[in-house]
PDB file of N, CA and C in Angstrom:
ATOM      1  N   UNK A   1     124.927  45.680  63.665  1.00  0.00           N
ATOM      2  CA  UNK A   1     125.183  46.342  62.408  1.00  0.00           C
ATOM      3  C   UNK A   1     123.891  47.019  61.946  1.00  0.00           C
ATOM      4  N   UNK A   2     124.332  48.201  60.990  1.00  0.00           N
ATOM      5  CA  UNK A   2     122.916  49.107  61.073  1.00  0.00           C
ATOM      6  C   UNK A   2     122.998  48.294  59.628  1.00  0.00           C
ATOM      7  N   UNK A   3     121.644  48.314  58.968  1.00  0.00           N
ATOM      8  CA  UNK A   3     121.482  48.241  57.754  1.00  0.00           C
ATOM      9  C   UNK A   3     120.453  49.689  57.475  1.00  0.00           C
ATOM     10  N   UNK A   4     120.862  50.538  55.855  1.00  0.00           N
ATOM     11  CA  UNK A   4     120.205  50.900  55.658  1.00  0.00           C
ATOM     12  C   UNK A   4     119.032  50.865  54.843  1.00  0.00           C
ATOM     13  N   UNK A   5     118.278  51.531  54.171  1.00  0.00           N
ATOM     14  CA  UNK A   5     117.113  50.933  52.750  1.00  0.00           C
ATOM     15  C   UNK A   5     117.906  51.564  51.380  1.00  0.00           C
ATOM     16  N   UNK A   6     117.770  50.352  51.062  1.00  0.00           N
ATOM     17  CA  UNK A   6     118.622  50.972  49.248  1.00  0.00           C
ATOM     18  C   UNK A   6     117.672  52.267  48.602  1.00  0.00           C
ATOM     19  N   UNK A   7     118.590  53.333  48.141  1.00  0.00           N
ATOM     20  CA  UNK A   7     117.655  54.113  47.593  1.00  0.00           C
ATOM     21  C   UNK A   7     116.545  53.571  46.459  1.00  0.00           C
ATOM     22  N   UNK A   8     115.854  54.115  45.686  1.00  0.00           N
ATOM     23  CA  UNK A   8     114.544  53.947  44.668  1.00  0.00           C
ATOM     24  C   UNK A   8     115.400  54.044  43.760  1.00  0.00           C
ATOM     25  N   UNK A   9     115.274  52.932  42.775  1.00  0.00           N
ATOM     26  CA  UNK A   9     115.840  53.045  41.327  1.00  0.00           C
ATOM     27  C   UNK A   9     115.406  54.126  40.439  1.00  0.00           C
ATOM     28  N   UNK A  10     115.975  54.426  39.800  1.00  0.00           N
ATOM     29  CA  UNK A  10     115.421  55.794  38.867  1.00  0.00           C
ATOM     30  C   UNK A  10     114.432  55.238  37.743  1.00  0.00           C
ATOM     31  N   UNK A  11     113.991  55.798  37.285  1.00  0.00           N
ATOM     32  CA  UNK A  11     113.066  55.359  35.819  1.00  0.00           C
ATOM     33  C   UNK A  11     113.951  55.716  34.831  1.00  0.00           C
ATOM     34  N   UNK A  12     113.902  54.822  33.875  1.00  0.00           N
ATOM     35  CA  UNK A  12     114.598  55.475  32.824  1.00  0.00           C
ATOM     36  C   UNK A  12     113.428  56.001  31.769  1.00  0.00           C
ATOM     37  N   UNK A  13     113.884  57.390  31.531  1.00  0.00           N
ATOM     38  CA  UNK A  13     113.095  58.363  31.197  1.00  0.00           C
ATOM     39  C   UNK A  13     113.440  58.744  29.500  1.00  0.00           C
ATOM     40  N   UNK A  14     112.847  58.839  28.409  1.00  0.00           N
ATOM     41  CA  UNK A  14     113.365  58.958  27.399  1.00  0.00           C
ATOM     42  C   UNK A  14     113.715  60.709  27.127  1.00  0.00           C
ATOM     43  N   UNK A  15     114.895  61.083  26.257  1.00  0.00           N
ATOM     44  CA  UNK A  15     114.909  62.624  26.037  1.00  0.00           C
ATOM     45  C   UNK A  15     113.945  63.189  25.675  1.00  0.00           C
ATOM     46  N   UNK A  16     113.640  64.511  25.924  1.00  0.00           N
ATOM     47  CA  UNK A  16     112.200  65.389  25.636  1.00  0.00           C
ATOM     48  C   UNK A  16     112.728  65.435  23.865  1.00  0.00           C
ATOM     49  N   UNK A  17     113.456  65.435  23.189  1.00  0.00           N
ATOM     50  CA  UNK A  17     113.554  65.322  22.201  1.00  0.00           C
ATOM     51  C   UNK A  17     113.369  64.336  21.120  1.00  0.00           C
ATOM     52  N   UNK A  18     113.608  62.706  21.977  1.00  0.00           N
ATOM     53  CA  UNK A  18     113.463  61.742  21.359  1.00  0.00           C
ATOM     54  C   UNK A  18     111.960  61.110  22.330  1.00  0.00           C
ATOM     55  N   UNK A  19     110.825  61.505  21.628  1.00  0.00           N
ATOM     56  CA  UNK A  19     109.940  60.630  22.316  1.00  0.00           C
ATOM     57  C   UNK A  19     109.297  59.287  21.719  1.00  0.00           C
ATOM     58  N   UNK A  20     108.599  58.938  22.510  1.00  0.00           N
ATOM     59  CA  UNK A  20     108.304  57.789  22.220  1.00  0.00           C
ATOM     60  C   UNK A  20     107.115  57.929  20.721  1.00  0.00           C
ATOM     61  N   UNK A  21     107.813  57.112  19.435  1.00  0.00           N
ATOM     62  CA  UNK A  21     107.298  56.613  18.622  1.00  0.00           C
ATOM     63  C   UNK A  21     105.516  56.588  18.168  1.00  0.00           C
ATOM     64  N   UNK A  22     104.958  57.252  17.619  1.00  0.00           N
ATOM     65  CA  UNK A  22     103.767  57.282  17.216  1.00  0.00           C
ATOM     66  C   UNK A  22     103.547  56.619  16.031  1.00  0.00           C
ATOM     67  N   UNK A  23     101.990  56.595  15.514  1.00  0.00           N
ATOM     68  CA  UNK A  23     101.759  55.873  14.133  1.00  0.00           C
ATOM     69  C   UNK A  23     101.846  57.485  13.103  1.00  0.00           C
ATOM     70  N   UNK A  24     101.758  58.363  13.916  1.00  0.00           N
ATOM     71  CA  UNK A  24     102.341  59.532  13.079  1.00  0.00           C
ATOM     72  C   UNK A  24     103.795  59.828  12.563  1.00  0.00           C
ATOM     73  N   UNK A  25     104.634  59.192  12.887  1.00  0.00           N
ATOM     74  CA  UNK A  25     105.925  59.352  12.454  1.00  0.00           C
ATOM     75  C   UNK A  25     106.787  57.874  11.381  1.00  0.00           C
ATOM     76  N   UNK A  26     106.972  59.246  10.559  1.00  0.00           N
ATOM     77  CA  UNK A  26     107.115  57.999   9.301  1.00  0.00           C
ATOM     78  C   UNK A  26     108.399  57.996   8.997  1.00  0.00           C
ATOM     79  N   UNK A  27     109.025  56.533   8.499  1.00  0.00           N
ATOM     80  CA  UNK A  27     109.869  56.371   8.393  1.00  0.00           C
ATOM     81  C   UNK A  27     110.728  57.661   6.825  1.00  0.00           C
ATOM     82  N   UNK A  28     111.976  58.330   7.045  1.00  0.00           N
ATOM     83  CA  UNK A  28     112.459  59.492   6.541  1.00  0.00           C
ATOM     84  C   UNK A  28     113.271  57.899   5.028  1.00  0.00           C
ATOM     85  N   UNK A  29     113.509  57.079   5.440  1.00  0.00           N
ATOM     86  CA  UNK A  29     114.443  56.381   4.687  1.00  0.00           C
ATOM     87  C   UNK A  29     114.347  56.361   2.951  1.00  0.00           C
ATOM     88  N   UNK A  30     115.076  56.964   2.785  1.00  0.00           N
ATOM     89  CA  UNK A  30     115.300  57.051   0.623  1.00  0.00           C
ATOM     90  C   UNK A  30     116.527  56.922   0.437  1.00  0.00           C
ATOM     91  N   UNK A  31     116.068  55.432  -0.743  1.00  0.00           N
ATOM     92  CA  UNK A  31     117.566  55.224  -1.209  1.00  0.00           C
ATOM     93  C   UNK A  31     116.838  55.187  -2.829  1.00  0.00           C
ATOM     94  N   UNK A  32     117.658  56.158  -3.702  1.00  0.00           N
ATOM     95  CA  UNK A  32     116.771  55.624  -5.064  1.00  0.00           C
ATOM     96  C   UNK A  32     115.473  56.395  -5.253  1.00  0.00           C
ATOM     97  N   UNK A  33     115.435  57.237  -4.684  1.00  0.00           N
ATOM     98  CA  UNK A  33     114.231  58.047  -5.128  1.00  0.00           C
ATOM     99  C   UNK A  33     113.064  57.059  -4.346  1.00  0.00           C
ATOM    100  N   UNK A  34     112.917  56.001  -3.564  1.00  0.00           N
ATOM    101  CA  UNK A  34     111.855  55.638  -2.614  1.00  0.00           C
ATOM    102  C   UNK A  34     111.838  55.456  -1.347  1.00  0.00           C
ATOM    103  N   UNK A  35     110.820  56.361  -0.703  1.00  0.00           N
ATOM    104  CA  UNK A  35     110.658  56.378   0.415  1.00  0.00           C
ATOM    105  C   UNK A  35     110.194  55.382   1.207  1.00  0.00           C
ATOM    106  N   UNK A  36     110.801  54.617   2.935  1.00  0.00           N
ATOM    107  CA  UNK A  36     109.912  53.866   3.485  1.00  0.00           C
ATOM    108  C   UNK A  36     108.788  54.087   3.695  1.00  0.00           C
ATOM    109  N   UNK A  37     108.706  55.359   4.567  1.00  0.00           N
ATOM    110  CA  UNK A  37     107.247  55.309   5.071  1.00  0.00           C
ATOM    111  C   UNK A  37     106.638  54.499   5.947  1.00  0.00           C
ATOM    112  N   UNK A  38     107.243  53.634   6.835  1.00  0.00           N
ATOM    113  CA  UNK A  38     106.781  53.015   7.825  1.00  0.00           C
ATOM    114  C   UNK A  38     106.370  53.468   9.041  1.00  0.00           C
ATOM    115  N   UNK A  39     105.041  53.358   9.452  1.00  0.00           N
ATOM    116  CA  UNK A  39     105.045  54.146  10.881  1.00  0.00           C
ATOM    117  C   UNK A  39     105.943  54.021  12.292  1.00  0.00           C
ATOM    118  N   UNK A  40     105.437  54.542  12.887  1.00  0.00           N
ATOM    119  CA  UNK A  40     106.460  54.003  14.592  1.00  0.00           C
ATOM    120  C   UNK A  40     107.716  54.616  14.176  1.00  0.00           C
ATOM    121  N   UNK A  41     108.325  55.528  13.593  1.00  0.00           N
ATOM    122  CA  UNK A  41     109.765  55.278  13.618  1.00  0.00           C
ATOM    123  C   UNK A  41     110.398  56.274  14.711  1.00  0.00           C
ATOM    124  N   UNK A  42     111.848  55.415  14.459  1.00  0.00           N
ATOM    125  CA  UNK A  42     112.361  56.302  15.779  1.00  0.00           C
ATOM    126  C   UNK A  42     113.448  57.501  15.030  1.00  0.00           C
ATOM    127  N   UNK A  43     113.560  57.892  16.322  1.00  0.00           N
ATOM    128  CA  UNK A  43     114.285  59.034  15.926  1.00  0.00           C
ATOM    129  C   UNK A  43     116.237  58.784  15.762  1.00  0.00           C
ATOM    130  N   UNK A  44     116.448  59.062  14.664  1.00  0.00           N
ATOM    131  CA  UNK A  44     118.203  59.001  14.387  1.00  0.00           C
ATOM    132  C   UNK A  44     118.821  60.234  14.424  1.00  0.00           C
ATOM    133  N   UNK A  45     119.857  60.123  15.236  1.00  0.00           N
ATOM    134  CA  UNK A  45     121.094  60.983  15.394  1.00  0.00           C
ATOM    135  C   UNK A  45     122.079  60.893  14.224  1.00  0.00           C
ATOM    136  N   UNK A  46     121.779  62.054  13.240  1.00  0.00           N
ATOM    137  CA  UNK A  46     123.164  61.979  12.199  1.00  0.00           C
ATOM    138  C   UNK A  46     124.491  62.106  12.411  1.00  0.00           C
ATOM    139  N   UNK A  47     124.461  62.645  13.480  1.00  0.00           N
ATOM    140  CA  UNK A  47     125.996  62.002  14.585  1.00  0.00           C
ATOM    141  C   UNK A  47     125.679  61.849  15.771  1.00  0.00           C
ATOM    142  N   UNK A  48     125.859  60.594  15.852  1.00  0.00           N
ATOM    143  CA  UNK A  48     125.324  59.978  17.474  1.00  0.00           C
ATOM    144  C   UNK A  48     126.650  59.403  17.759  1.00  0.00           C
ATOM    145  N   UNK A  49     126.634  58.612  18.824  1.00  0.00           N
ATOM    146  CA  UNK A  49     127.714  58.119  19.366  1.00  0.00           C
ATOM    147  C   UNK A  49     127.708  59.158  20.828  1.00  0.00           C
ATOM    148  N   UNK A  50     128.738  59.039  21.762  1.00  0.00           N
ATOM    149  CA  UNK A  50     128.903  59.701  22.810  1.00  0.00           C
ATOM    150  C   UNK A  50     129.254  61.382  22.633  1.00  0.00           C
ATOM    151  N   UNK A  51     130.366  61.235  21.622  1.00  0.00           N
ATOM    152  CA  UNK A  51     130.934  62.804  21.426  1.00  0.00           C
ATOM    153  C   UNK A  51     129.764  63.636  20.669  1.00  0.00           C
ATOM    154  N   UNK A  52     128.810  63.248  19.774  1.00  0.00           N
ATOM    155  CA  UNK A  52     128.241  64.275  19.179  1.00  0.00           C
ATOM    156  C   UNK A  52     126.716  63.982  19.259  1.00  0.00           C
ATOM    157  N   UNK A  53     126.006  62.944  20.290  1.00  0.00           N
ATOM    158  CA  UNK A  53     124.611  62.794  19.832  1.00  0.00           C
ATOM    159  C   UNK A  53     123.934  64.075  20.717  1.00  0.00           C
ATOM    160  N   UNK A  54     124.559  64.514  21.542  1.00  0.00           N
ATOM    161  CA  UNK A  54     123.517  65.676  22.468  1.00  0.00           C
ATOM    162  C   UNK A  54     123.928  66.908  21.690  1.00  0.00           C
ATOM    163  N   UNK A  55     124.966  67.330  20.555  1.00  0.00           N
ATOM    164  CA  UNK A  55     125.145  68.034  19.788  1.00  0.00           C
ATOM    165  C   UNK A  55     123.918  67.623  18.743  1.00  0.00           C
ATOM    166  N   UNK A  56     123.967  67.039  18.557  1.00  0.00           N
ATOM    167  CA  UNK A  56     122.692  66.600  17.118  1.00  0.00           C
ATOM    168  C   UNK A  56     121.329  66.859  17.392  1.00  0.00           C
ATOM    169  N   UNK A  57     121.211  66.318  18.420  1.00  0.00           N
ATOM    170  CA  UNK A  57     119.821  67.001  19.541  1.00  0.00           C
ATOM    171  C   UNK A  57     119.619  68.067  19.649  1.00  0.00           C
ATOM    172  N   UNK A  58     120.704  69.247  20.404  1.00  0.00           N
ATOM    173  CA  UNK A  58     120.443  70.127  19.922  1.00  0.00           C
ATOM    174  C   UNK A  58     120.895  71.213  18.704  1.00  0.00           C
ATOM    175  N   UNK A  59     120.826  71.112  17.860  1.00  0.00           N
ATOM    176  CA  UNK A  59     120.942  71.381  16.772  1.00  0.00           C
ATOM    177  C   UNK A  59     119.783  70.722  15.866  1.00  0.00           C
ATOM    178  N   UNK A  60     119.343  69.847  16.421  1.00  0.00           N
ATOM    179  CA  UNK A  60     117.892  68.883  15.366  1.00  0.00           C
ATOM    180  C   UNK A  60     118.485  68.495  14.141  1.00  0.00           C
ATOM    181  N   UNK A  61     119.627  67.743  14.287  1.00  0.00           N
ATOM    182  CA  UNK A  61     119.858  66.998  12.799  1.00  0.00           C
ATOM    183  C   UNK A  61     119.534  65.792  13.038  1.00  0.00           C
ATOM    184  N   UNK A  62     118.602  65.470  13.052  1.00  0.00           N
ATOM    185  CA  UNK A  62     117.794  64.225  13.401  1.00  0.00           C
ATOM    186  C   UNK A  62     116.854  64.278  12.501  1.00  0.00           C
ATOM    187  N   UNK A  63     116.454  62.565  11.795  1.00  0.00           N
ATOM    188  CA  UNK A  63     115.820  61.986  11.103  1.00  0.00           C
ATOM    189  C   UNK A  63     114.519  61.157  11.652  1.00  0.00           C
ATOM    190  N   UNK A  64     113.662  60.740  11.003  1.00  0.00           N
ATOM    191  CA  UNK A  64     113.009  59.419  11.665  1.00  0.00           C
ATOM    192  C   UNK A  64     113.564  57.993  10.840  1.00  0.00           C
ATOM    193  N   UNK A  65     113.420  57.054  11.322  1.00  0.00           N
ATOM    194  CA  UNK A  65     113.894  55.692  10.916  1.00  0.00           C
ATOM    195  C   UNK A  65     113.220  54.702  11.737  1.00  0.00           C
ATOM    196  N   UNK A  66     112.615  53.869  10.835  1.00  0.00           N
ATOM    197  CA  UNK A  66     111.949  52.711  11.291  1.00  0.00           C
ATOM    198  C   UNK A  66     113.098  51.435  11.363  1.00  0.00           C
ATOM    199  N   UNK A  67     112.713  50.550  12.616  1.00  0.00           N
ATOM    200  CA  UNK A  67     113.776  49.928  13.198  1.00  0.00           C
ATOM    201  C   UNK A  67     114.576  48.905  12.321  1.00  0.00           C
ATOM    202  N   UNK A  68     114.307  48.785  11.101  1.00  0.00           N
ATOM    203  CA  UNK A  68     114.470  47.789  10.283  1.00  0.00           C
ATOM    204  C   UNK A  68     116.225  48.860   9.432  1.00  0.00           C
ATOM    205  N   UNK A  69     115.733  49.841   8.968  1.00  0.00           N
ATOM    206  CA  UNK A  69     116.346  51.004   8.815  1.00  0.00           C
ATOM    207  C   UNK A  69     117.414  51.983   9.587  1.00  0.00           C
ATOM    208  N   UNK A  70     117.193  52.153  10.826  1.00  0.00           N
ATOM    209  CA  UNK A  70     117.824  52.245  12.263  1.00  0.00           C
ATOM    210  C   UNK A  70     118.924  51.263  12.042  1.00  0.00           C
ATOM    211  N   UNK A  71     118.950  50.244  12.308  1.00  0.00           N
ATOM    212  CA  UNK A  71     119.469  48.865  12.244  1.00  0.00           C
ATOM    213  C   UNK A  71     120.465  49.402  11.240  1.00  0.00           C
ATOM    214  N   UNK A  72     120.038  48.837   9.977  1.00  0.00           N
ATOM    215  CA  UNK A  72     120.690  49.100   8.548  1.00  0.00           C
ATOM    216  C   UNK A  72     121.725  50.386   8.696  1.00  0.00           C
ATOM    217  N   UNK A  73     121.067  51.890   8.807  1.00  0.00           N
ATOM    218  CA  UNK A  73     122.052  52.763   8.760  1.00  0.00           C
ATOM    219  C   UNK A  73     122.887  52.754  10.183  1.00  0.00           C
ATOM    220  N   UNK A  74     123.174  51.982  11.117  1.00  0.00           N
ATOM    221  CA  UNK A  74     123.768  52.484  12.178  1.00  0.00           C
ATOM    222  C   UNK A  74     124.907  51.547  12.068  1.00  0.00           C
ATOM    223  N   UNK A  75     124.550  49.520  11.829  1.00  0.00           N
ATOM    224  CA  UNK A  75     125.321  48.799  11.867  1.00  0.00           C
ATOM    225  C   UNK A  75     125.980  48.533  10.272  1.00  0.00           C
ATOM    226  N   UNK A  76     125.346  48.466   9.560  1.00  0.00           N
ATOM    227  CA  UNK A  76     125.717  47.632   8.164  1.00  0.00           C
ATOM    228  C   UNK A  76     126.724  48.690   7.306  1.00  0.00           C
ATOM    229  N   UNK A  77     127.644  47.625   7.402  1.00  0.00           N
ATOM    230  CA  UNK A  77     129.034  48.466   6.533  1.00  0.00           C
ATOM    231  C   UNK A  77     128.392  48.618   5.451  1.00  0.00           C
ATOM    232  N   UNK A  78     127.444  47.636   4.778  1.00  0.00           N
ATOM    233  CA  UNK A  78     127.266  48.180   3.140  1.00  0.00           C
ATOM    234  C   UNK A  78     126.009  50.280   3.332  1.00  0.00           C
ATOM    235  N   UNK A  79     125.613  50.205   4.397  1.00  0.00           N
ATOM    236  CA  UNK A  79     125.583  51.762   4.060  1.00  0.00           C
ATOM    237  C   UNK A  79     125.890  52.768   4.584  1.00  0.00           C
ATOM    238  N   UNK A  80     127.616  52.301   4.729  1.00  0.00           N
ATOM    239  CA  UNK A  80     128.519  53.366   4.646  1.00  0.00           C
ATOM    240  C   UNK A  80     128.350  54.346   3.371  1.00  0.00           C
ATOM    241  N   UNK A  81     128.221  54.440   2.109  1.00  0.00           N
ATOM    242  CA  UNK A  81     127.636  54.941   1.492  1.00  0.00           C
ATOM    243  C   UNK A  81     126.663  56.136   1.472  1.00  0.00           C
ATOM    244  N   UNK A  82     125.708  55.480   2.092  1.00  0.00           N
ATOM    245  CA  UNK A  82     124.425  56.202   2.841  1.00  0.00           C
ATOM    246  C   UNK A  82     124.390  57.087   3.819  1.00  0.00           C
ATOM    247  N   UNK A  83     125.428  56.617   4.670  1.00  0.00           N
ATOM    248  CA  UNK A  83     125.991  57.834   5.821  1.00  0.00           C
ATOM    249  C   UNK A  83     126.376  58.783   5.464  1.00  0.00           C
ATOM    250  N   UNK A  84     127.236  58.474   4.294  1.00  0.00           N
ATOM    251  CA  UNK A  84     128.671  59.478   4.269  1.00  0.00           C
ATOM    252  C   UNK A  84     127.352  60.393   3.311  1.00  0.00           C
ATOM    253  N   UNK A  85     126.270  60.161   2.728  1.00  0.00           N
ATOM    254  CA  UNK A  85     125.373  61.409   1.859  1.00  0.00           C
ATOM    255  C   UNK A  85     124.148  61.657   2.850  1.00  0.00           C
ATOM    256  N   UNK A  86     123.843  61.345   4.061  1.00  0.00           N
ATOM    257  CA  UNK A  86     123.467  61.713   5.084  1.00  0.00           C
ATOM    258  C   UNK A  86     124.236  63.027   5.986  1.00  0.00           C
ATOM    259  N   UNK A  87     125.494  62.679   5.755  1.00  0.00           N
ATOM    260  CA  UNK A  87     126.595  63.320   6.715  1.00  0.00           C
ATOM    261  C   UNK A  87     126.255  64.890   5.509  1.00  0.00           C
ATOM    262  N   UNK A  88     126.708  64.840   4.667  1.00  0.00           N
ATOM    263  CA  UNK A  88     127.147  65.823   3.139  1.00  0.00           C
ATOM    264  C   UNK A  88     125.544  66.250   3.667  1.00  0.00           C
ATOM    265  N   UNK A  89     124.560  65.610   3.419  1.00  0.00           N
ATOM    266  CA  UNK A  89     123.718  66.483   3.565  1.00  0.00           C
ATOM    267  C   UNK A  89     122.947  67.462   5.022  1.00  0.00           C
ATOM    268  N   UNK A  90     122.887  66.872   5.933  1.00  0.00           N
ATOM    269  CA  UNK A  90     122.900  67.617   6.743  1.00  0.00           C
ATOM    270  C   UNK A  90     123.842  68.695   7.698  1.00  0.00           C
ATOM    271  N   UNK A  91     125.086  68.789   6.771  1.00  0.00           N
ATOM    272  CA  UNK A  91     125.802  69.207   7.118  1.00  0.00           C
ATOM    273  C   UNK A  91     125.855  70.902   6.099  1.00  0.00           C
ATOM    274  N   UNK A  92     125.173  70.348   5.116  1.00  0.00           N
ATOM    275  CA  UNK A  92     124.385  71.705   4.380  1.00  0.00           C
ATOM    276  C   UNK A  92     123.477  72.333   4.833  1.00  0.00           C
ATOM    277  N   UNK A  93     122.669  71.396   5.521  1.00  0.00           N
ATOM    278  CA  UNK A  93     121.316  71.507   6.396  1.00  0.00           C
ATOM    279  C   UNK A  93     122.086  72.451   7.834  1.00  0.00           C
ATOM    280  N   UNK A  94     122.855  72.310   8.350  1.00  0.00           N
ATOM    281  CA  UNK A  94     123.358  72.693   9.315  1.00  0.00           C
ATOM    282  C   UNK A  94     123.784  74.106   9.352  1.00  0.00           C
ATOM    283  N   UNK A  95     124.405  74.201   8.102  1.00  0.00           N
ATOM    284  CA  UNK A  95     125.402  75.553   7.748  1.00  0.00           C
ATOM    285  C   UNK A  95     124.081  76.696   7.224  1.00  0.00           C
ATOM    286  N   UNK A  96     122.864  75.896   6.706  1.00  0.00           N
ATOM    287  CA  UNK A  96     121.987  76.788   5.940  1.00  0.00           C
ATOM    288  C   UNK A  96     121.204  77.630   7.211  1.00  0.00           C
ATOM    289  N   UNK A  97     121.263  76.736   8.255  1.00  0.00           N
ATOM    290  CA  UNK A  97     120.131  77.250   9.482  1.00  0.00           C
ATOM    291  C   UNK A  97     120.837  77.734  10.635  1.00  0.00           C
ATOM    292  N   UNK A  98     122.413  77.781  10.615  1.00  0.00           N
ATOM    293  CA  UNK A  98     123.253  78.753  11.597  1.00  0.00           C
ATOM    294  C   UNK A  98     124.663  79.273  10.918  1.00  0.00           C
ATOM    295  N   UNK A  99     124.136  80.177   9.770  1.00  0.00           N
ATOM    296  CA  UNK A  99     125.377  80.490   9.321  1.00  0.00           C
ATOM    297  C   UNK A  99     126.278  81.363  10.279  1.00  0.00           C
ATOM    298  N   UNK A 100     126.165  81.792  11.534  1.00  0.00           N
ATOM    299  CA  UNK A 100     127.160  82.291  12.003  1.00  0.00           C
ATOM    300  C   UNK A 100     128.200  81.320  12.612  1.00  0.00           C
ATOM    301  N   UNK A 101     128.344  79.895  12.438  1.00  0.00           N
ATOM    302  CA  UNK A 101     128.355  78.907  13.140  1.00  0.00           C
ATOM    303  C   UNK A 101     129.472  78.206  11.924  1.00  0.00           C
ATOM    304  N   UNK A 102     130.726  77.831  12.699  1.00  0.00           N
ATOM    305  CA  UNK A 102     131.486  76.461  12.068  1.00  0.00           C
ATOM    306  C   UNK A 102     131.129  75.902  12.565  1.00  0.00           C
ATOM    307  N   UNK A 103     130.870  74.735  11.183  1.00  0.00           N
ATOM    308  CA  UNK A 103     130.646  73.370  11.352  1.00  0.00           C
ATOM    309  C   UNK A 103     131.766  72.438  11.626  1.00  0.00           C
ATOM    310  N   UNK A 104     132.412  72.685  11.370  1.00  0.00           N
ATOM    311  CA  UNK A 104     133.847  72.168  11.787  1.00  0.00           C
ATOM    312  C   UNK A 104     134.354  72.364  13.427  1.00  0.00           C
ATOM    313  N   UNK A 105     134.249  73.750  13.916  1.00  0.00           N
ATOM    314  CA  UNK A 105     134.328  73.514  15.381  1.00  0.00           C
ATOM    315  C   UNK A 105     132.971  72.947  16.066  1.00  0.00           C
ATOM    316  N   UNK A 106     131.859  72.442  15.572  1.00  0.00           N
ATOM    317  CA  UNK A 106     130.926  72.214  17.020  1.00  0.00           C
ATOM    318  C   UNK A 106     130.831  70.746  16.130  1.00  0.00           C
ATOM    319  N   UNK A 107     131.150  70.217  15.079  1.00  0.00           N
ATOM    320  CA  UNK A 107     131.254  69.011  14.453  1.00  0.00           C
ATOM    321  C   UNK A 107     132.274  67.783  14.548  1.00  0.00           C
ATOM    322  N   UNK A 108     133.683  68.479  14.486  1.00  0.00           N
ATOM    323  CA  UNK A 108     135.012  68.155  14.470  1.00  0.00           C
ATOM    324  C   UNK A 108     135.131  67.840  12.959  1.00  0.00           C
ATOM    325  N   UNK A 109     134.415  67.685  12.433  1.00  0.00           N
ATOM    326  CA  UNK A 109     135.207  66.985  10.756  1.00  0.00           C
ATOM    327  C   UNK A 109     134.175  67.990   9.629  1.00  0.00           C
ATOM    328  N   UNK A 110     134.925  68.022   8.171  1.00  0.00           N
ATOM    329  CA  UNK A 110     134.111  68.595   7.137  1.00  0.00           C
ATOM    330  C   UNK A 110     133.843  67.451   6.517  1.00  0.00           C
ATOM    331  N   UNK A 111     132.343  67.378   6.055  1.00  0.00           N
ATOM    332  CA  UNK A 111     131.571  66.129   5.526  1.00  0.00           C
ATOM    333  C   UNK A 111     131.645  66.778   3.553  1.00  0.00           C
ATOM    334  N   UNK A 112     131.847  67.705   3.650  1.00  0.00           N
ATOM    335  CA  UNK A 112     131.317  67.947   2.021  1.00  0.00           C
ATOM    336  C   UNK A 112     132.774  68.204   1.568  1.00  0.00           C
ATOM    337  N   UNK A 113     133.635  69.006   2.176  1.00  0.00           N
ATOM    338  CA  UNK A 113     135.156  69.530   1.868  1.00  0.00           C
ATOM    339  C   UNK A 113     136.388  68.629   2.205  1.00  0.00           C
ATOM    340  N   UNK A 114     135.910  67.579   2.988  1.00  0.00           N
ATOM    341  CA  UNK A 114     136.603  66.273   3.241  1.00  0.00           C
ATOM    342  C   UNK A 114     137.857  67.354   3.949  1.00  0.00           C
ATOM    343  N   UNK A 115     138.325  68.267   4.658  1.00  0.00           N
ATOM    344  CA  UNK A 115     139.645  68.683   5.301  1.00  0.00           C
ATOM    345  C   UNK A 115     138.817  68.763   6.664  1.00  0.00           C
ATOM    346  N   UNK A 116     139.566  68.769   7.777  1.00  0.00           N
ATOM    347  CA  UNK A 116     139.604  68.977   9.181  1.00  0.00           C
ATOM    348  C   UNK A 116     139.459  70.273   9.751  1.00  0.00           C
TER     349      UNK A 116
END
């Protein structure tokens, strides 16, 4: 029996968009008129998930968020809240910097007009 050599595992390589964390990047998080400000933070997808995070990438509706924050806005039902004026706002942010562009077709949903 022949055996062959397993290929070389790949590296896992982070996106040229999301790099690795500096003491220059500060946490974006305001609830209440105060900012975190924590260094190291990473970078958040205001729609991430499978269907829309390489849309968010490119388009740059991306935040920074320190992991404490990350955490908070991605898992915790209590800031559902927080999303949904994350969503409203960069979705103004979106329309202001490609007005030839529905947000609704490269989005799937309206965040400020609540219709489809």
């Amino acid at each position: 029996m022949i055996s062959f050599p397993k290929p070389p595992k790949k590296k896992h390589s982070r996106h040229i968009s999301n790099p690795k964390p500096t003491y220059e990047d500060y946490c974006e998080f305001d609830e209440d008129g105060a900012v975190c400000g924590q260094p190291y933070a990473e970078t958040h997808e205001i729609w991430g998930g499978k269907a829309y995070r390489n849309t968010s990438i490119k388009f740059k509706m991306q935040m920074k968020l320190c992991r404490k924050h990350h955490n908070y806005v991605q898992d915790s039902p209590k800031a559902t809240k927080y999303r949904e004026e994350l969503n409203r706002r960069y979705q103004r942010i979106f329309e202001e910097r490609n007005p030839g562009l529905c947000f609704v077709k490269v989005f799937g949903q309206d965040y400020i007009r609540g219709k489809l």
